[in-house]
PDB file of N, CA and C in Angstrom:
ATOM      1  N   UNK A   1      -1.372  41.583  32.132  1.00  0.00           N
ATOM      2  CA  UNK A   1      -2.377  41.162  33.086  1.00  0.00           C
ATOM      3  C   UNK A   1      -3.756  41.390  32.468  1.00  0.00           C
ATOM      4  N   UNK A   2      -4.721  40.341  32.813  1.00  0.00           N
ATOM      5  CA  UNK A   2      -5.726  40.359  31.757  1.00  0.00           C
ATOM      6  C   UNK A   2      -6.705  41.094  33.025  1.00  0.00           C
ATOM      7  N   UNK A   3      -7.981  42.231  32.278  1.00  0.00           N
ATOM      8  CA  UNK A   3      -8.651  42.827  33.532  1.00  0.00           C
ATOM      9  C   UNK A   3     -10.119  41.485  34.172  1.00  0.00           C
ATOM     10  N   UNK A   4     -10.271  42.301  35.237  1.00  0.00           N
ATOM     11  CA  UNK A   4     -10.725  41.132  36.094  1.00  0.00           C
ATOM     12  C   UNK A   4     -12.428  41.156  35.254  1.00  0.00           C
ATOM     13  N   UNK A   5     -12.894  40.288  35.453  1.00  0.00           N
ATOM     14  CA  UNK A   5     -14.311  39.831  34.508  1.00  0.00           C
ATOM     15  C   UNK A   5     -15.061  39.687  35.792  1.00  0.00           C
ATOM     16  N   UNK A   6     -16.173  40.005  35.862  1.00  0.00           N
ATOM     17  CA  UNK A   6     -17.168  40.103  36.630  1.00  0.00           C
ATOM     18  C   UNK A   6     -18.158  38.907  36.379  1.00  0.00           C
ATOM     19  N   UNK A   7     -18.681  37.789  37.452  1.00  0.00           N
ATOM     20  CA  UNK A   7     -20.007  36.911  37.262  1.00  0.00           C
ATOM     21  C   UNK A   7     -20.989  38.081  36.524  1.00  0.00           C
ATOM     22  N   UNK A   8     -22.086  37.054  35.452  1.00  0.00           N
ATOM     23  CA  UNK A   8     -22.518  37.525  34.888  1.00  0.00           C
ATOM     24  C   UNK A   8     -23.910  37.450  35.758  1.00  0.00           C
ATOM     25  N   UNK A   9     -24.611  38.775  36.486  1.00  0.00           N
ATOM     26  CA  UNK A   9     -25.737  38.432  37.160  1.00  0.00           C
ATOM     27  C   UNK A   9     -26.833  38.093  36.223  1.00  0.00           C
ATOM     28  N   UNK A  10     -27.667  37.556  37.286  1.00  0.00           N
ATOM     29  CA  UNK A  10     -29.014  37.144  36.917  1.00  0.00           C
ATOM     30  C   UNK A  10     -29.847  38.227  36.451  1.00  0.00           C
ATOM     31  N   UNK A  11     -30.715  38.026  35.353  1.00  0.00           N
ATOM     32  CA  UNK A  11     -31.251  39.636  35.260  1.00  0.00           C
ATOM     33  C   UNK A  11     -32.667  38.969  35.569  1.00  0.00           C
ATOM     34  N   UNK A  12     -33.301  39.762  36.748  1.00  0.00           N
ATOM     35  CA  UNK A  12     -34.329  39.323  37.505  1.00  0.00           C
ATOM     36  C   UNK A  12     -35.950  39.340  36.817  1.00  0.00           C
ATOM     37  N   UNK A  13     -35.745  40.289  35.457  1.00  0.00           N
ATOM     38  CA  UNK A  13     -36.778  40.895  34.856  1.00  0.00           C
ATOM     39  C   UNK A  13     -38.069  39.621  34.184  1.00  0.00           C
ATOM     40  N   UNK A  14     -38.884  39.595  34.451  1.00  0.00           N
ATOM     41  CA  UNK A  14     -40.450  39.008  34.171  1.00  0.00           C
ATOM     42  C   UNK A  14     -40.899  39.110  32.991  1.00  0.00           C
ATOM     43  N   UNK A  15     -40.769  37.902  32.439  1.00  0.00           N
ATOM     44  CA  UNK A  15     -41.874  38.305  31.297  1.00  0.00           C
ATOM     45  C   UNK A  15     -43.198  37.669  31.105  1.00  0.00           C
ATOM     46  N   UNK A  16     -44.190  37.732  30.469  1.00  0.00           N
ATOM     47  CA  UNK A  16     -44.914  37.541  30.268  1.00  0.00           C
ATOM     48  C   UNK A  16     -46.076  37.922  29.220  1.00  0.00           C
ATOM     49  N   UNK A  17     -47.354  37.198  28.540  1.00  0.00           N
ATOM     50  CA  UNK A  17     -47.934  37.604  27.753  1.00  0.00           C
ATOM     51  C   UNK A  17     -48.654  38.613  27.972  1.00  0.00           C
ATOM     52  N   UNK A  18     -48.447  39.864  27.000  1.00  0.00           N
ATOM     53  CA  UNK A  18     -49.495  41.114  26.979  1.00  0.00           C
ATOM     54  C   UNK A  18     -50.920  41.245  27.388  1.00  0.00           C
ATOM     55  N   UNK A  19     -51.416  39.974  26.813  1.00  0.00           N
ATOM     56  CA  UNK A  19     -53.064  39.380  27.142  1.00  0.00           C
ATOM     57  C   UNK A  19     -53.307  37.892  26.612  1.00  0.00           C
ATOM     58  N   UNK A  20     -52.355  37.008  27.472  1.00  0.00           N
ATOM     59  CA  UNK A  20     -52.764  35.545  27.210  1.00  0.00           C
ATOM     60  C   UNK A  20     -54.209  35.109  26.889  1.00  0.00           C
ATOM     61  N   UNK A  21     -55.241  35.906  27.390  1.00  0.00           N
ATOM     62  CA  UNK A  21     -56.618  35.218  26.853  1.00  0.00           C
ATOM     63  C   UNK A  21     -56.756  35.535  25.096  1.00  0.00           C
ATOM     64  N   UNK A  22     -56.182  36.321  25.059  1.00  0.00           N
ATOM     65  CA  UNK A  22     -56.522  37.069  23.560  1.00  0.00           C
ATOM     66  C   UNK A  22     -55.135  36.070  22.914  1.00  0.00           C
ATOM     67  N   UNK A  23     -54.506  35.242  23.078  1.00  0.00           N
ATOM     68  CA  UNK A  23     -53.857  34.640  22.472  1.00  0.00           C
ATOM     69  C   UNK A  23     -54.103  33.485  22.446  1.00  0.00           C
ATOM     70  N   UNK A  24     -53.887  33.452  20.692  1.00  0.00           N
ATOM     71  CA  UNK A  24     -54.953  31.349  20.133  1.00  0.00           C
ATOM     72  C   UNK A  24     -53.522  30.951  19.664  1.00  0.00           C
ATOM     73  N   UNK A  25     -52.761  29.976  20.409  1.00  0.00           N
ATOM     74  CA  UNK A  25     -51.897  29.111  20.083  1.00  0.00           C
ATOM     75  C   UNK A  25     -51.702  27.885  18.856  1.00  0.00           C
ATOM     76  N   UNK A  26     -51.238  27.469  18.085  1.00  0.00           N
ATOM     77  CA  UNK A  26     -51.139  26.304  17.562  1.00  0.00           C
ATOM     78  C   UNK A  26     -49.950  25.734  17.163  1.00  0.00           C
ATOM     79  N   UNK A  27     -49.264  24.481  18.045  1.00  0.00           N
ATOM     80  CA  UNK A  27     -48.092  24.355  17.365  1.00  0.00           C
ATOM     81  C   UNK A  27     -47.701  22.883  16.627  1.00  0.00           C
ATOM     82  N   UNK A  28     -46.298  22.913  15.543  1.00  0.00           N
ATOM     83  CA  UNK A  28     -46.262  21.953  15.147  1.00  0.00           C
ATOM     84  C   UNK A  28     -44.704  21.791  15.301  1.00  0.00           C
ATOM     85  N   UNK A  29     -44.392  20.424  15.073  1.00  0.00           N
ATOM     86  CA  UNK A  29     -42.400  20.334  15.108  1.00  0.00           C
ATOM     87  C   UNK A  29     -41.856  21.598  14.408  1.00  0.00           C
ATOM     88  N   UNK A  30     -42.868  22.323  13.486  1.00  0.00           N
ATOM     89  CA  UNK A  30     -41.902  22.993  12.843  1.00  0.00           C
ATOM     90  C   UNK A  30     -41.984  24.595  13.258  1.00  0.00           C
ATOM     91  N   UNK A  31     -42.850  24.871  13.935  1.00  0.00           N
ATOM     92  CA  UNK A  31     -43.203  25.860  14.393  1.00  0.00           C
ATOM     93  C   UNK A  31     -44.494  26.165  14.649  1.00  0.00           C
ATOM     94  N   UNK A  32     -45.061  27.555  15.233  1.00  0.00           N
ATOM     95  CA  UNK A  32     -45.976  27.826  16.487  1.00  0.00           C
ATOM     96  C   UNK A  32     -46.601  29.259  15.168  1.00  0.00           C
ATOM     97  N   UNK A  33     -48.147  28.892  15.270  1.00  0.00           N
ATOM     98  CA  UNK A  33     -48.623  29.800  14.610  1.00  0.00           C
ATOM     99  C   UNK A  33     -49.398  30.397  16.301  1.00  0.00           C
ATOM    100  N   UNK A  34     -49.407  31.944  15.645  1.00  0.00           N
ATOM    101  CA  UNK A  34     -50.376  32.456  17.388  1.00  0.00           C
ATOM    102  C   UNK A  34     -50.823  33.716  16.364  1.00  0.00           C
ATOM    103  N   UNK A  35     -52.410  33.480  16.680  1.00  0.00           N
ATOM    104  CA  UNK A  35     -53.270  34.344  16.392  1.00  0.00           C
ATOM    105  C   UNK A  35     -53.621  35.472  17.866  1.00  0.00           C
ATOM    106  N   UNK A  36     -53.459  36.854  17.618  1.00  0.00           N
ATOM    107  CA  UNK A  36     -53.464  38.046  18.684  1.00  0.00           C
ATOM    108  C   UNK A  36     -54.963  38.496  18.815  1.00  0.00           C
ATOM    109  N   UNK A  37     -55.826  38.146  19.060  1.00  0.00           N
ATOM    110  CA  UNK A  37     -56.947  38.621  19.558  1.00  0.00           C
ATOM    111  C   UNK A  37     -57.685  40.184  19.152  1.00  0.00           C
ATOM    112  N   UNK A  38     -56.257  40.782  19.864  1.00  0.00           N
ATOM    113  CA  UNK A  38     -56.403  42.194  20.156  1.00  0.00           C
ATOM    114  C   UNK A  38     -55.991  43.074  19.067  1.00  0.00           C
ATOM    115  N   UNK A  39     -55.135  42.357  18.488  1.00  0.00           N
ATOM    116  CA  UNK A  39     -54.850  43.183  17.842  1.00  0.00           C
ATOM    117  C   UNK A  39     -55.175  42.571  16.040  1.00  0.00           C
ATOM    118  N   UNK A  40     -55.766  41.503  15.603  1.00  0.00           N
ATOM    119  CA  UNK A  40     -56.220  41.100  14.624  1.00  0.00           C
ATOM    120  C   UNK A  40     -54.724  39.996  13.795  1.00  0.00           C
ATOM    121  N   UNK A  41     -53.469  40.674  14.364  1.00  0.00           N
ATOM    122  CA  UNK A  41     -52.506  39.986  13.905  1.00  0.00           C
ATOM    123  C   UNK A  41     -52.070  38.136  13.578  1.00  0.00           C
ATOM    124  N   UNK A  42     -51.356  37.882  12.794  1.00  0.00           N
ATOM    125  CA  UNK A  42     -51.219  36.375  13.136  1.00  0.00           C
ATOM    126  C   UNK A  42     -49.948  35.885  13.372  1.00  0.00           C
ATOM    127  N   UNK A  43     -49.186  35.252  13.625  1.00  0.00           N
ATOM    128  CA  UNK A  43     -47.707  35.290  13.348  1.00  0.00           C
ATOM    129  C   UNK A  43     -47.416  33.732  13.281  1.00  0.00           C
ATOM    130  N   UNK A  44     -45.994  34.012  12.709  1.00  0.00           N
ATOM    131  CA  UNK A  44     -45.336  31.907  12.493  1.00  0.00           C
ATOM    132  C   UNK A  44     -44.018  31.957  13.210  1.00  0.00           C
ATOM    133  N   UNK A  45     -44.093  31.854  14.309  1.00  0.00           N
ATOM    134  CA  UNK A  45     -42.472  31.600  15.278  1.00  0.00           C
ATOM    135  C   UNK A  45     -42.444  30.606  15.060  1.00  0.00           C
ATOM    136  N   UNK A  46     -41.040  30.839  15.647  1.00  0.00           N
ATOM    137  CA  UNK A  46     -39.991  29.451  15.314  1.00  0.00           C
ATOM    138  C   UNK A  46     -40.500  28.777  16.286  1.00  0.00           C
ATOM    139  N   UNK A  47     -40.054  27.147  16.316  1.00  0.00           N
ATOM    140  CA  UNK A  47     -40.247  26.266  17.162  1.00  0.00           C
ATOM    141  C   UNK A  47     -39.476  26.982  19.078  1.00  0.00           C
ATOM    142  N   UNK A  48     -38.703  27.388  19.322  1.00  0.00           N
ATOM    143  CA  UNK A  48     -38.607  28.111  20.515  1.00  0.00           C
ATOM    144  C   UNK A  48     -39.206  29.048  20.407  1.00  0.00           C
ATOM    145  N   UNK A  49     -39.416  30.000  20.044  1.00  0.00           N
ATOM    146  CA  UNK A  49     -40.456  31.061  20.269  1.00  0.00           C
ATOM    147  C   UNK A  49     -41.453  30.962  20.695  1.00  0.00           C
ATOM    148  N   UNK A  50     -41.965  29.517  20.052  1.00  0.00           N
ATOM    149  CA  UNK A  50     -43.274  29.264  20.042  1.00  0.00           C
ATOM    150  C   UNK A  50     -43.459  28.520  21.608  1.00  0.00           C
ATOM    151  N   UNK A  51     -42.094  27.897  21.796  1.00  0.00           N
ATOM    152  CA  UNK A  51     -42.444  27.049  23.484  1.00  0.00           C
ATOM    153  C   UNK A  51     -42.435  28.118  24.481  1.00  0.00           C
ATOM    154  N   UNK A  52     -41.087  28.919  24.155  1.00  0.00           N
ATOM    155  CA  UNK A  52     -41.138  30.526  24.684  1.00  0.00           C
ATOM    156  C   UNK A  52     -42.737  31.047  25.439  1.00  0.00           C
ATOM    157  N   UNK A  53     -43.319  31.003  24.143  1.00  0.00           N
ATOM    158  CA  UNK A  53     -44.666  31.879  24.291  1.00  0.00           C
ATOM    159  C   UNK A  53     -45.925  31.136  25.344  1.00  0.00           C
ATOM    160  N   UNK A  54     -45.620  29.337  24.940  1.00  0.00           N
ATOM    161  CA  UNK A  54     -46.607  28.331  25.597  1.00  0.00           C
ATOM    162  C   UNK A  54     -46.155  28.907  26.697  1.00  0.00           C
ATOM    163  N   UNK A  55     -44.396  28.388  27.347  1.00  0.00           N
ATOM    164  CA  UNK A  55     -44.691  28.702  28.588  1.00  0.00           C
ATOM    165  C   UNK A  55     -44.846  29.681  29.628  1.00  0.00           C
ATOM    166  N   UNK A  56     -44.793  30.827  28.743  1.00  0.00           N
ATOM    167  CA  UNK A  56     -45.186  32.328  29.215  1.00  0.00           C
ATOM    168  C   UNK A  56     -46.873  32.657  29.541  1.00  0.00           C
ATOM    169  N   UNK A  57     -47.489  31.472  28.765  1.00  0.00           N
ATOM    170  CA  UNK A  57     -48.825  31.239  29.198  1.00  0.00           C
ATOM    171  C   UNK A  57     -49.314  30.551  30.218  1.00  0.00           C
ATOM    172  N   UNK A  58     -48.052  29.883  30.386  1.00  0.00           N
ATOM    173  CA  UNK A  58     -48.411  29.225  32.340  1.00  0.00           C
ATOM    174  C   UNK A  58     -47.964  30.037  33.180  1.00  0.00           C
ATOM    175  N   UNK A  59     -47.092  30.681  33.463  1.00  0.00           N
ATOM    176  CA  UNK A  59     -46.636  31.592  34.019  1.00  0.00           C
ATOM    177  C   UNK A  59     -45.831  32.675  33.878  1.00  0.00           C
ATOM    178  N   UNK A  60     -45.717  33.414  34.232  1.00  0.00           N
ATOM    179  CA  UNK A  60     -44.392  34.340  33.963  1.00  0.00           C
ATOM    180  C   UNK A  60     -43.212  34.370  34.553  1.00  0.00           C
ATOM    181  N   UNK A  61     -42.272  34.952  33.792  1.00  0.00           N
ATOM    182  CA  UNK A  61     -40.629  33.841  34.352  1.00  0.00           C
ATOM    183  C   UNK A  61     -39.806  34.998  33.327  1.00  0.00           C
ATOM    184  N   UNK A  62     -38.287  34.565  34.292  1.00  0.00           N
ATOM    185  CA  UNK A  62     -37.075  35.235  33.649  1.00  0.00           C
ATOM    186  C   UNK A  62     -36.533  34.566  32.519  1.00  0.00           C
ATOM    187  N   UNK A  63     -35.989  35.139  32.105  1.00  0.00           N
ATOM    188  CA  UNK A  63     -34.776  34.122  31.176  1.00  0.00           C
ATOM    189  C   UNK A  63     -34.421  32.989  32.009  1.00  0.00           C
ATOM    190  N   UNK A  64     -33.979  32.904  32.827  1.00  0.00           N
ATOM    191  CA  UNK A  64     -33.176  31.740  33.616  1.00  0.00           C
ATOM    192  C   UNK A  64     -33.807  30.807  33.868  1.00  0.00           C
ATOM    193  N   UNK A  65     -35.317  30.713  34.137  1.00  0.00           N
ATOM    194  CA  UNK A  65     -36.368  30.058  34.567  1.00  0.00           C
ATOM    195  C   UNK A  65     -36.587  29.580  32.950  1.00  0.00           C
ATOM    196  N   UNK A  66     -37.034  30.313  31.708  1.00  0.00           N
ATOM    197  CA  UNK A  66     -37.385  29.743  30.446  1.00  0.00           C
ATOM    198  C   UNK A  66     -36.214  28.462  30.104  1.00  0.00           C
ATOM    199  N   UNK A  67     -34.781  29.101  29.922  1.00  0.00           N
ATOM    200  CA  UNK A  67     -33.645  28.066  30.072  1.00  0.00           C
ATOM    201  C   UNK A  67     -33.995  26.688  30.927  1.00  0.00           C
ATOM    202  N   UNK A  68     -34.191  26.688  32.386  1.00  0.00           N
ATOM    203  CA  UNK A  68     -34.601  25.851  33.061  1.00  0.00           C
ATOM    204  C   UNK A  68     -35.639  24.925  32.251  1.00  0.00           C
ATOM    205  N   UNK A  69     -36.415  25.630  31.564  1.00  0.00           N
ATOM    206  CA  UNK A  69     -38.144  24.841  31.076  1.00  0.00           C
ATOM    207  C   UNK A  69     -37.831  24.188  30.025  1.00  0.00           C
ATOM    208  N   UNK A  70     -36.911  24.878  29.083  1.00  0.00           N
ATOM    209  CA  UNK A  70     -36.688  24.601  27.606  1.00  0.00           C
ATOM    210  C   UNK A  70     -35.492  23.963  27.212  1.00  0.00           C
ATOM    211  N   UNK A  71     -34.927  23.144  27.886  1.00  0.00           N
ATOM    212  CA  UNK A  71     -33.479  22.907  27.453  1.00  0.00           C
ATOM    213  C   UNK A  71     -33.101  21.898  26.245  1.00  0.00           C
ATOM    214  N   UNK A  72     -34.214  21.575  26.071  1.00  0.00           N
ATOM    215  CA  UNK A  72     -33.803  20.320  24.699  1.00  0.00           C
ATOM    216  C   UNK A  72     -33.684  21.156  23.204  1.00  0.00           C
ATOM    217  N   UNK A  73     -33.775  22.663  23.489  1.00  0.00           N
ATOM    218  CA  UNK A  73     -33.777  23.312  22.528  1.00  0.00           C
ATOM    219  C   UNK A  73     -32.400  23.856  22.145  1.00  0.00           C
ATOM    220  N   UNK A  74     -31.437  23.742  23.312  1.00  0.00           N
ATOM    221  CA  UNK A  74     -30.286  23.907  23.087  1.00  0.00           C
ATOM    222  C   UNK A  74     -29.326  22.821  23.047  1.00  0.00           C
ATOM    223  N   UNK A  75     -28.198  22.754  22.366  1.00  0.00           N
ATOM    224  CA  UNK A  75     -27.092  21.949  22.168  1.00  0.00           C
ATOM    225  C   UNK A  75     -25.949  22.160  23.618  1.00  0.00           C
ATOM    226  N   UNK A  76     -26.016  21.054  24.081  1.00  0.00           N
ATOM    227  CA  UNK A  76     -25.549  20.860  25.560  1.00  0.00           C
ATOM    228  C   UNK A  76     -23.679  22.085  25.668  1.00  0.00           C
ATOM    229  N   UNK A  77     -22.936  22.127  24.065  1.00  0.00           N
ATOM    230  CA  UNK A  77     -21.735  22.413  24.487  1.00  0.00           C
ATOM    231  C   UNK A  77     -22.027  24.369  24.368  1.00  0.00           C
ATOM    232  N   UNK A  78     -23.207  24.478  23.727  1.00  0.00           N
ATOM    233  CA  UNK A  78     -23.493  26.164  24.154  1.00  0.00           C
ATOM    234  C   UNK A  78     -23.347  26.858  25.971  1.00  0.00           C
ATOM    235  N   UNK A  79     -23.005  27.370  25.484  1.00  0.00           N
ATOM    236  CA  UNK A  79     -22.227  28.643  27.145  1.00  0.00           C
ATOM    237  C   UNK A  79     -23.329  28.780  27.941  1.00  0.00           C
ATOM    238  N   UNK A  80     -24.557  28.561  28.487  1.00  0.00           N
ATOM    239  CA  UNK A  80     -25.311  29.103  29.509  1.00  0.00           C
ATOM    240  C   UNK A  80     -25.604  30.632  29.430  1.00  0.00           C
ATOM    241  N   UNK A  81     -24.401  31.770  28.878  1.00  0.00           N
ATOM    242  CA  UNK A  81     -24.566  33.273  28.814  1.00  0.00           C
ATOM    243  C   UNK A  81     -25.445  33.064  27.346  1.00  0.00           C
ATOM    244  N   UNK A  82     -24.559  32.146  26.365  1.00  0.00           N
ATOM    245  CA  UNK A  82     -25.042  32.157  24.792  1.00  0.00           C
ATOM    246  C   UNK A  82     -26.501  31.713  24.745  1.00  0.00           C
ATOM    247  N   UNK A  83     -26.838  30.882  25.551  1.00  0.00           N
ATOM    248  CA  UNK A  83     -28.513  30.540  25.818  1.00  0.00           C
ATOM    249  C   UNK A  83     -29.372  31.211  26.190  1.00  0.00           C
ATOM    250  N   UNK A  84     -28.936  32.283  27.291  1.00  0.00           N
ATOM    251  CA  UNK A  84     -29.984  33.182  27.603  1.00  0.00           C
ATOM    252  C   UNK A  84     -29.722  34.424  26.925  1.00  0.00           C
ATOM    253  N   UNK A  85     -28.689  34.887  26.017  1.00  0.00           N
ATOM    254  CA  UNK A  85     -29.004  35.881  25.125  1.00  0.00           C
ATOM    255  C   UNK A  85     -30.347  35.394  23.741  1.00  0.00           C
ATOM    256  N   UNK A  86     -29.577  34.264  23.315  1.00  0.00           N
ATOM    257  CA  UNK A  86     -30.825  33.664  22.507  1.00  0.00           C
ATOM    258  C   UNK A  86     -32.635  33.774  22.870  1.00  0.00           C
ATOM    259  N   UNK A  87     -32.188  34.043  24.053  1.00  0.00           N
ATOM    260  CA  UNK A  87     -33.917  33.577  24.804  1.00  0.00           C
ATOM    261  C   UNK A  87     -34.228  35.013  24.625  1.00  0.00           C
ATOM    262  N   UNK A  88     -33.022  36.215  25.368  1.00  0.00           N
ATOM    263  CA  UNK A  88     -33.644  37.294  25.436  1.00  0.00           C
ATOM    264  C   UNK A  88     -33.971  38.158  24.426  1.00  0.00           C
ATOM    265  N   UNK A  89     -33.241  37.260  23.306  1.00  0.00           N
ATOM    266  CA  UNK A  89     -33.339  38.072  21.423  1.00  0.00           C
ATOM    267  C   UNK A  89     -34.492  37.749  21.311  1.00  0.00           C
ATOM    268  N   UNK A  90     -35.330  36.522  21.793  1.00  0.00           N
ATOM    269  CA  UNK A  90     -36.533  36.353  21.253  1.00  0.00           C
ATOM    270  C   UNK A  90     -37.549  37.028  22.237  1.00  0.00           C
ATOM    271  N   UNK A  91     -37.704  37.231  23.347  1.00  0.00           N
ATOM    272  CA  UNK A  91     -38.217  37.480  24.323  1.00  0.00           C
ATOM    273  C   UNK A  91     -38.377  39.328  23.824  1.00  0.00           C
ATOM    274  N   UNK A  92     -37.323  39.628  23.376  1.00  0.00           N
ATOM    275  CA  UNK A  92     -37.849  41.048  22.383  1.00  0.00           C
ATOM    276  C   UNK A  92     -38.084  41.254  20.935  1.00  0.00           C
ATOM    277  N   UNK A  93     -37.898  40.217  20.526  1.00  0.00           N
ATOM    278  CA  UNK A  93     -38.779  39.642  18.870  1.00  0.00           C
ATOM    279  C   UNK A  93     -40.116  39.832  19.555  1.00  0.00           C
ATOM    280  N   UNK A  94     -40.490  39.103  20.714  1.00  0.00           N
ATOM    281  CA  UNK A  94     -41.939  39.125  20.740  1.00  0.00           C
ATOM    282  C   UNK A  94     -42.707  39.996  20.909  1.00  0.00           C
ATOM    283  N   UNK A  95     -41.482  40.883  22.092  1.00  0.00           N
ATOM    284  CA  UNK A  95     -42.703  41.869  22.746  1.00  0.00           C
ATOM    285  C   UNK A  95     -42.551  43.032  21.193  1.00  0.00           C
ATOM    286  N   UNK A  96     -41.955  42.987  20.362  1.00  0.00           N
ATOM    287  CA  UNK A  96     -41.996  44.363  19.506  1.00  0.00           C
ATOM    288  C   UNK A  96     -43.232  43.993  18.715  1.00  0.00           C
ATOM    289  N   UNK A  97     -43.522  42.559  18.346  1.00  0.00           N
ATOM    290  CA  UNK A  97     -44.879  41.792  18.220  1.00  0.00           C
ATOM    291  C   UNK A  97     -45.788  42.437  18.961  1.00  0.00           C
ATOM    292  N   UNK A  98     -45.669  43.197  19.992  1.00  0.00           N
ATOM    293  CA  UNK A  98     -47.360  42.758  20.717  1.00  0.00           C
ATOM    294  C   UNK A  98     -47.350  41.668  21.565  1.00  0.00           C
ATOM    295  N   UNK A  99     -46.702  40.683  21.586  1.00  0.00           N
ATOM    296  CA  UNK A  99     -47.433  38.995  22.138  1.00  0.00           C
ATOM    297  C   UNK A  99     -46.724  38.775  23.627  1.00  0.00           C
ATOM    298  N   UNK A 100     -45.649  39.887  24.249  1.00  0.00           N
ATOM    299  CA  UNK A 100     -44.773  39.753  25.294  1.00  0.00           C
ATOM    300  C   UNK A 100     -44.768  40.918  25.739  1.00  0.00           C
ATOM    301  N   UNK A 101     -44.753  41.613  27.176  1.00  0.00           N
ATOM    302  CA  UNK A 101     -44.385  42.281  27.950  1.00  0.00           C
ATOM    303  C   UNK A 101     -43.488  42.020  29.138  1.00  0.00           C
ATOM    304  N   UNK A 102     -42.551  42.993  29.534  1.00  0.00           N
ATOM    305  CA  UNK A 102     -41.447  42.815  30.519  1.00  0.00           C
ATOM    306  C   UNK A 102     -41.620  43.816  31.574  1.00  0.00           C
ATOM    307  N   UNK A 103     -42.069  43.366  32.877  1.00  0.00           N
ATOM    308  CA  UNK A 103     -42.247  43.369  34.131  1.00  0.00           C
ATOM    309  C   UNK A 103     -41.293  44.163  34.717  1.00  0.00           C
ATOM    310  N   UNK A 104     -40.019  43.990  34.698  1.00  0.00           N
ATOM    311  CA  UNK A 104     -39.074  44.702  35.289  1.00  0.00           C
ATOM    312  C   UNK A 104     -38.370  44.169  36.260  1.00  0.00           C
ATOM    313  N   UNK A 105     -37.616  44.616  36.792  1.00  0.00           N
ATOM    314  CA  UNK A 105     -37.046  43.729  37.692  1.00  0.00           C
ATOM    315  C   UNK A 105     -37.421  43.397  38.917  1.00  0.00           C
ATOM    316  N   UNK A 106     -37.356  42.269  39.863  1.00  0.00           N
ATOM    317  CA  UNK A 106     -38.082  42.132  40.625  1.00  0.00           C
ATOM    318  C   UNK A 106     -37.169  41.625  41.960  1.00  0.00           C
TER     319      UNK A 106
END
């Protein structure tokens, strides 16, 4: 008997930019250069990272909500769980950057 698997909840947690004004965007097909204000830094994300980050500058949002925004970035036969781990690997690529903070759950 195989043990019982639990729905995978929603993890409610917020993210958003550290100090969106202090962040200078520029992107291209191939990726997203973002200059940090605050902290003098520059960086070259990947092309999701970089939409990641745009749309963390309109608002702030969960994983589930970025998925929702960004979907042409994924290949339709990926798992929905495999998409938002991807998001949340980057979503802490960033903040160890400086360029993302996480809200908590809400």
């Amino acid at each position: 008997m195989l043990p019982e698997t639990k729905p995978v909840q929603p993890d409610s947690s917020r993210w958003s930019p550290l100090d969106p004004d202090n962040l200078q965007l520029r992107s291209w097909d191939s990726g997203t250069v973002v200059y940090n204000g605050l902290s003098g830094d520059t960086h070259l994300l990947s092309p999701l990272a970089g939409d990641i980050l745009h749309q963390l500058k309109t608002a702030p949002a969960t994983r589930e909500q970025l998925l929702g925004a960004l979907p042409d970035h994924f290949r339709e036969e990926k798992e929905s769980d495999e998409k938002l781990d991807i998001i949340e690997i980057i979503l802490h690529d960033l903040q160890a950057i400086d360029l993302v903070i996480c809200s908590g759950r809400h």
